[in-house]
Protein backbone atom coordinates (compact mmCIF):
# COMPACT_ATOMS: atom_id res chain seq x y z
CA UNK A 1 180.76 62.04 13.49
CA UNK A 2 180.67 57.97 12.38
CA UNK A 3 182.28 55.47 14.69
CA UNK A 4 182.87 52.07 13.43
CA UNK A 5 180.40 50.01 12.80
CA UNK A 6 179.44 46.61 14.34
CA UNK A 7 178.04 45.07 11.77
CA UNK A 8 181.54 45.84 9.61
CA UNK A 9 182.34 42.47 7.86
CA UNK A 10 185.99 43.48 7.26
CA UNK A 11 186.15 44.64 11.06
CA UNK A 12 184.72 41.51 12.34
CA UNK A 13 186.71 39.18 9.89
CA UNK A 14 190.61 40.89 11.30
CA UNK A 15 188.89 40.68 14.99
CA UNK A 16 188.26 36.45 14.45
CA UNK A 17 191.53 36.16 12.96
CA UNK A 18 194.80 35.52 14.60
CA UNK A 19 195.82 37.05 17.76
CA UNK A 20 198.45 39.26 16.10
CA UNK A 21 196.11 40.19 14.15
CA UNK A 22 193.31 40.57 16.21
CA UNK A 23 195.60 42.95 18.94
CA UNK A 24 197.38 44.83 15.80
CA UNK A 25 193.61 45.72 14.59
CA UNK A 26 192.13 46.13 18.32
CA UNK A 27 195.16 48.87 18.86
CA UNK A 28 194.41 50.47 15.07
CA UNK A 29 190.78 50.69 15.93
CA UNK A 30 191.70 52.30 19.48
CA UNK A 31 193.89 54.77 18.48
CA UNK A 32 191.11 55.81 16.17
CA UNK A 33 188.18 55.66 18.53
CA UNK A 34 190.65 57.67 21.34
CA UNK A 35 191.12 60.42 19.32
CA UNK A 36 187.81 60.85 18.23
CA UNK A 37 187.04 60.49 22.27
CA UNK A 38 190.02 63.76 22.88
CA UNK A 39 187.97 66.01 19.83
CA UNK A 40 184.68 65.36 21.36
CA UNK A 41 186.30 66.47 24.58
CA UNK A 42 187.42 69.47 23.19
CA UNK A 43 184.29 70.62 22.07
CA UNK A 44 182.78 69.71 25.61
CA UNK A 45 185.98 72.46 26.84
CA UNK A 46 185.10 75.12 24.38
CA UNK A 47 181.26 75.05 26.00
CA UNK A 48 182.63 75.60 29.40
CA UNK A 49 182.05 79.01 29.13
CA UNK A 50 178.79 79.08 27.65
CA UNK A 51 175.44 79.30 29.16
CA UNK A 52 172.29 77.38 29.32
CA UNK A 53 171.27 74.14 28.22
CA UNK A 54 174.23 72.75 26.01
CA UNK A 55 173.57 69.58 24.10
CA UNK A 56 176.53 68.01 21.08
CA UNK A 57 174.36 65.08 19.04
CA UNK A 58 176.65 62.53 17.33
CA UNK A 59 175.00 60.48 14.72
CA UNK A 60 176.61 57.45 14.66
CA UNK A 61 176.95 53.53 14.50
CA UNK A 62 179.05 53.52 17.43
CA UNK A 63 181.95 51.19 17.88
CA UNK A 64 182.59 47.05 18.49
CA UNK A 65 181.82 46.84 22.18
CA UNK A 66 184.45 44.22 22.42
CA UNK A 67 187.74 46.72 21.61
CA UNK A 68 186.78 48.13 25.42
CA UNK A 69 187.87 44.03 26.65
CA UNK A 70 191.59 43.87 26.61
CA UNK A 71 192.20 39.89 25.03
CA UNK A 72 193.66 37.97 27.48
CA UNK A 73 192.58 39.49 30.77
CA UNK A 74 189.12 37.86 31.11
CA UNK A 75 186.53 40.70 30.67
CA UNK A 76 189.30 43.43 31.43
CA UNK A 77 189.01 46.95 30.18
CA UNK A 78 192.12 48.05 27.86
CA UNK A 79 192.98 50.71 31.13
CA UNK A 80 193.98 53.42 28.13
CA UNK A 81 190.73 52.88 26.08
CA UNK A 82 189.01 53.68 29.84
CA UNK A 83 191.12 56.70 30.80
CA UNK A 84 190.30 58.04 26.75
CA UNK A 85 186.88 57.68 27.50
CA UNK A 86 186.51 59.02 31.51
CA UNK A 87 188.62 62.18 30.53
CA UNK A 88 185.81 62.64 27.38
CA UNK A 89 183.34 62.33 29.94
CA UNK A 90 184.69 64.88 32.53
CA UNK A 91 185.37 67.43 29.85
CA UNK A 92 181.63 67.23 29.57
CA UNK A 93 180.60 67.40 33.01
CA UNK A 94 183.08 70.18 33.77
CA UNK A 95 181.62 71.89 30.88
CA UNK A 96 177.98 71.63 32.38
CA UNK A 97 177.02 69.66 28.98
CA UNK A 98 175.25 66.67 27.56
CA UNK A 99 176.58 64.37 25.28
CA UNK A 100 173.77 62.51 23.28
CA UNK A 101 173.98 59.70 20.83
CA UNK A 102 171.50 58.96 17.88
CA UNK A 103 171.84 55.37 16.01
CA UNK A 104 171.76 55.71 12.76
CA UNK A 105 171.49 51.92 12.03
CA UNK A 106 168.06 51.33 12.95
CA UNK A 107 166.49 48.43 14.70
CA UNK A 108 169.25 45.65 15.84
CA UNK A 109 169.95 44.06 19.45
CA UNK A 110 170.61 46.77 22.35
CA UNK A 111 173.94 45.59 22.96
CA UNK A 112 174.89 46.47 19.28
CA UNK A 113 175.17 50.19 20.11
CA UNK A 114 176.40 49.80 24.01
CA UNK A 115 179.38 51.92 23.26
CA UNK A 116 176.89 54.49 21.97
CA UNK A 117 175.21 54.65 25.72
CA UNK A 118 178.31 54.37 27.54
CA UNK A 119 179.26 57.36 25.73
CA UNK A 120 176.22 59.34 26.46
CA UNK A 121 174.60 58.50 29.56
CA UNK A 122 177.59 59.39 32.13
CA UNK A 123 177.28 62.81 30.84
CA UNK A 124 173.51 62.81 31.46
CA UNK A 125 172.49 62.41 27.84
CA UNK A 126 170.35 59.99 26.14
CA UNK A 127 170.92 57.13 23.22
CA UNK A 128 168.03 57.15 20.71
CA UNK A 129 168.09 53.64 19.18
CA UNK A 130 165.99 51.28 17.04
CA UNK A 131 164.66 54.35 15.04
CA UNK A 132 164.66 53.45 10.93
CA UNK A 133 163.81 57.16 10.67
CA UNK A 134 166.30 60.34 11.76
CA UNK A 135 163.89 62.76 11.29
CA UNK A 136 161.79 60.92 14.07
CA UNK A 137 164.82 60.13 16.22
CA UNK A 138 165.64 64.46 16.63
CA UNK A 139 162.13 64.68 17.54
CA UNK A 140 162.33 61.98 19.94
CA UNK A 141 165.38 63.85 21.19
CA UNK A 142 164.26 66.93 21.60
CA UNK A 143 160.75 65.69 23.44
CA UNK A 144 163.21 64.53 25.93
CA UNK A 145 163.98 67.57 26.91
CA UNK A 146 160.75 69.78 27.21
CA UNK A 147 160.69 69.27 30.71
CA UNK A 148 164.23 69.98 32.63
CA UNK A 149 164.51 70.23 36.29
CA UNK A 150 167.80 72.33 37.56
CA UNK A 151 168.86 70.93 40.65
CA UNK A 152 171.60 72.91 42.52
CA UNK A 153 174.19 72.04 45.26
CA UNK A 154 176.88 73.68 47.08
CA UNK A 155 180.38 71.95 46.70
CA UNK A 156 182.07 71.11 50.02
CA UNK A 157 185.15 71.15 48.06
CA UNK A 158 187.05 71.16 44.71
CA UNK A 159 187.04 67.33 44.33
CA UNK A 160 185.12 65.83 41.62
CA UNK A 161 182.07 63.74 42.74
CA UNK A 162 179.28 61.42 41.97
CA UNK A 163 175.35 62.55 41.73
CA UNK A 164 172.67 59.93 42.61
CA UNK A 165 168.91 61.29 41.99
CA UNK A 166 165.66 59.44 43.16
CA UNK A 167 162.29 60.69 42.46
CA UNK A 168 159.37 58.81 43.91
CA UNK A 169 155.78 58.47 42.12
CA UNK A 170 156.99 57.99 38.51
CA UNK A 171 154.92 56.17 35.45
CA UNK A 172 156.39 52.95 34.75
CA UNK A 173 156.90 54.27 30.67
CA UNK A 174 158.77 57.32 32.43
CA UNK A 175 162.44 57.61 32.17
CA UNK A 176 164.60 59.68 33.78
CA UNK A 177 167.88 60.55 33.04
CA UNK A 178 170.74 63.18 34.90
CA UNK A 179 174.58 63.56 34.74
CA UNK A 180 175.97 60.85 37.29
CA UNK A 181 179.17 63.21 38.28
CA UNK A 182 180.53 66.18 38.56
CA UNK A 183 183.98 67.97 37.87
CA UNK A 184 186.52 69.93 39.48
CA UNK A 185 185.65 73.37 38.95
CA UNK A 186 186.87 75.06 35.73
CA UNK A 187 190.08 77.40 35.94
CA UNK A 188 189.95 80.41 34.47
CA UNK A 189 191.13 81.24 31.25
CA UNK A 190 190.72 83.14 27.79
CA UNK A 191 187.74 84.15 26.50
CA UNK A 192 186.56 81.34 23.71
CA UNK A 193 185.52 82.67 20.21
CA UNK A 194 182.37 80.58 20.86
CA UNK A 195 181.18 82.57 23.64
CA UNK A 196 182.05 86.15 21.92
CA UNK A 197 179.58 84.78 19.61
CA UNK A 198 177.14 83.84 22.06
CA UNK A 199 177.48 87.03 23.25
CA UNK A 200 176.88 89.04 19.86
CA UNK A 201 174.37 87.12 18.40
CA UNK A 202 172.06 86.83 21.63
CA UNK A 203 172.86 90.02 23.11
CA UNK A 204 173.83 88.36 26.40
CA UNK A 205 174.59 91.43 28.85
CA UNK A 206 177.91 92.05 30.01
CA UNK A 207 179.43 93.71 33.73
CA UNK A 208 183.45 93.36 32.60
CA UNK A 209 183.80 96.99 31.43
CA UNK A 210 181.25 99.93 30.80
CA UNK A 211 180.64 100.42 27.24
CA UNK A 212 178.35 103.10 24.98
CA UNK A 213 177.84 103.17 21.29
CA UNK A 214 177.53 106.58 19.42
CA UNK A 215 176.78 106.44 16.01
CA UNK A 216 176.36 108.36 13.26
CA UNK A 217 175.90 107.94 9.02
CA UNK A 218 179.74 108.48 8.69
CA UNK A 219 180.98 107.41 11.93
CA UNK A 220 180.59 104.85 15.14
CA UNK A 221 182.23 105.47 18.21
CA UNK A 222 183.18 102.82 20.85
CA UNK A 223 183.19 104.31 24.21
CA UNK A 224 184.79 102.96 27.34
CA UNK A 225 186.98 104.31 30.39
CA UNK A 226 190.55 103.69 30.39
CA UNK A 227 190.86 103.30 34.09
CA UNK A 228 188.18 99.81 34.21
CA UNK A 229 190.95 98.81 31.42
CA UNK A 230 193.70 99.22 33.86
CA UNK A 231 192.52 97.61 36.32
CA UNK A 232 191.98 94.42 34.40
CA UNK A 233 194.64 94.19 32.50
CA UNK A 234 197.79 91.63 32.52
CA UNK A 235 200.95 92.49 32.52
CA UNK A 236 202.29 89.63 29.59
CA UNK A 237 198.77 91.22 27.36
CA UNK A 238 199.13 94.30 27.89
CA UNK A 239 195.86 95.49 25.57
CA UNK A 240 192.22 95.27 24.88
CA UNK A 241 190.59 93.58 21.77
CA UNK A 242 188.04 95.70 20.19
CA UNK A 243 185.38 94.47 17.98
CA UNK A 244 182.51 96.44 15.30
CA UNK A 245 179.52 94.27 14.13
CA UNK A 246 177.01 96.26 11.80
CA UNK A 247 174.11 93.95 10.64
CA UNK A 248 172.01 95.23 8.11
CA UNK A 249 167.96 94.32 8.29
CA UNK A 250 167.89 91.08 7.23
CA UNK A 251 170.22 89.83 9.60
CA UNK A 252 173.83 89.96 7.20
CA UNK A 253 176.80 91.35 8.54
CA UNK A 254 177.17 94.68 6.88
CA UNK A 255 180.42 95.26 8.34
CA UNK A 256 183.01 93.87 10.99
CA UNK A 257 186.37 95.43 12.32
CA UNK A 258 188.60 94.24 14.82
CA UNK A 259 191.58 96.18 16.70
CA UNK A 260 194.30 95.52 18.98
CA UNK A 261 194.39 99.13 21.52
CA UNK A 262 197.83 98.54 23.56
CA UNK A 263 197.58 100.20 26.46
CA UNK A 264 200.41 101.45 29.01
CA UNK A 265 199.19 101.76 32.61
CA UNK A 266 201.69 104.77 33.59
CA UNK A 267 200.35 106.74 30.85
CA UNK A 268 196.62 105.65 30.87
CA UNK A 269 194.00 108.36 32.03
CA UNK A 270 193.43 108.03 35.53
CA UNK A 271 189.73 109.33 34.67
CA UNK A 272 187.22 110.21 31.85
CA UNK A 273 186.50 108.41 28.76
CA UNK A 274 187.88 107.49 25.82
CA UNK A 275 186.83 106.10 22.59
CA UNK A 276 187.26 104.07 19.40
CA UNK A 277 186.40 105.82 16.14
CA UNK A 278 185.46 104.36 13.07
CA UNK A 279 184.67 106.06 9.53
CA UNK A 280 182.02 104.09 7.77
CA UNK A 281 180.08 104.35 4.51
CA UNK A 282 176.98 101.82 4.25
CA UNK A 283 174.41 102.07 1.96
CA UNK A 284 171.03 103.44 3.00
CA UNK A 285 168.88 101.19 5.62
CA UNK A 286 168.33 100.54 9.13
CA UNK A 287 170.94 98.55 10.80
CA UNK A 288 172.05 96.74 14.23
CA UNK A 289 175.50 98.27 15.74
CA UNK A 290 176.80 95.88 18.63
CA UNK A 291 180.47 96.48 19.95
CA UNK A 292 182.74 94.32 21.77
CA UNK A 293 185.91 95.39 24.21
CA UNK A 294 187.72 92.46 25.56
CA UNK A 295 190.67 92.68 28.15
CA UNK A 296 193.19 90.22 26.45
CA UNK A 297 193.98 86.91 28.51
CA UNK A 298 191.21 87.45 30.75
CA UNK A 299 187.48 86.74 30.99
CA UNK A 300 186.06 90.62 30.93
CA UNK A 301 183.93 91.95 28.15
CA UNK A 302 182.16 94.83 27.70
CA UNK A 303 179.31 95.08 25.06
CA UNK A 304 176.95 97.37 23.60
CA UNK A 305 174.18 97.34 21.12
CA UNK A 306 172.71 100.38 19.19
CA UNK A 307 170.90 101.37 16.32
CA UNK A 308 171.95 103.19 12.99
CA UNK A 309 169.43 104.88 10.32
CA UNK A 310 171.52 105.97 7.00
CA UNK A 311 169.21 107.81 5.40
């Protein structure tokens, strides 16, 4: 993702010109910059439900510091420019993740990439700067975080807040950096495609619904009790998402299928278990089953991996 540059004669030549011109290209540039602030803030919302460590890199030149002074106001912030920019940064701290900022200019003055900090370092990330070489800058980066402490509270409330951390007895070529707020907790919502693929490709354990594979040369079955289902399930999405991945030994996907099982909770089984049934035909090799079963509009998944040998 590429801000605008600073050093951007064109930029700087409207921004010295007249002040008609100078607010019609502030607002141009704005609108611009804002937008790319709302997408960055969507990917911060689609992490939300991930786990771990979650770190988006932008590799950038960053912006003109001086389209965050509204002309006319002494050093004023444009308020909408500053509300663009805070909601950015919540999205990330609701989302437990780290925004971090590499310059891809190189060596210039500090204050040349300040928009790329005040992106970053609310969220708790870093700004690598004055590196000529982006290979050494990721490496830089990722040194940074070798050593992570997780420090845990408990919220008094569902108010957002800010975080102040001291620690005593550091080397003076030591930095330390940490999110400086918090969010209002999350609502619940959807699963996110991104963390159904978290979930297949790490084989992240799941408690929403009991699941068992069976499988077979010809067939795989998809297991699950119908009663769990009812339980969960809303009345508007009235059904459960199922999902086949078959990866062959090497890693590719050998086969995917996807179905929508409606269910109707007068008629559903009050006990036992029933099953999804797919016919398959695969060439011979060892492969990786893994099923999903999602109740639709909620947050409860039930997986299960197995193996298949077609001889």
């Amino acid at each position: 993702m590429a801000f605008f540059r600073t050093g951007d004669d064109y930029v700087d030549e409207i921004l010295a010109g007249s002040e008609v011109n100078q607010e019609i290209a502030r607002q141009m540039y704005r609108d611009d910059i804002e937008h790319q602030f709302a997408g960055l803030g969507g990917v911060a919302s689609r992490l939300a439900s991930l786990e771990g460590q979650k770190h988006v890199v932008i590799f950038s030149a960053g912006f003109n510091p001086q389209l965050f002074v509204d002309l006319g106001r002494g050093y004023q912030e444009d308020p909408q420019m500053h509300r663009y920019l805070h909601e950015m940064v919540e999205a990330f701290r609701g989302a437990g993740a780290f925004l971090d900022s590499i310059d891809i200019v190189g060596s210039r003055p500090a204050d040349a990439s300040e928009s790329l900090r005040r992106m970053a370092e609310p969220t708790g990330g870093e700004t690598i700067r004055n590196r000529n070489d982006l290979a050494a800058a990721v490496a830089r980066l990722t040194a940074s975080h070798d050593v992570v402490y997780l420090l845990g509270f408990r919220r008094g409330d569902a108010a957002a807040g800010k975080i102040d951390v001291r620690v005593a007895g550091v080397p003076l070529e030591a930095r330390i950096s940490f999110r400086t707020g918090f969010a209002k907790p999350v609502a619940h919502r959807d699963l996110d495609p991104l963390q159904l693929a978290d979930i297949v490709i790490n084989d992240i354990p799941q408690n929403g619904l009991s699941l068992k594979l069976e499988t077979s040369p010809k067939q795989i079955s998809i297991l699950f009790r119908p009663p769990e289902v009812v339980a969960q399930l809303l009345p508007e999405r009235p059904y459960v998402e199922a999902m086949l991945y078959v990866f062959d030994e090497r890693g590719g996907t050998a086969l995917f299928r996807s179905k929508r099982l409606p269910f109707d909770a007068k008629q559903a089984p009050k006990a036992g278990v029933t099953g999804v049934r797919e016919s398959i035909s695969l060439p011979p090799g060892r492969y990786v089953v893994k099923a999903l079963l999602h109740v639709a509009g909620t947050q409860s998944v039930g997986f299960a991996r197995g193996e298949l040998v077609v001889p």
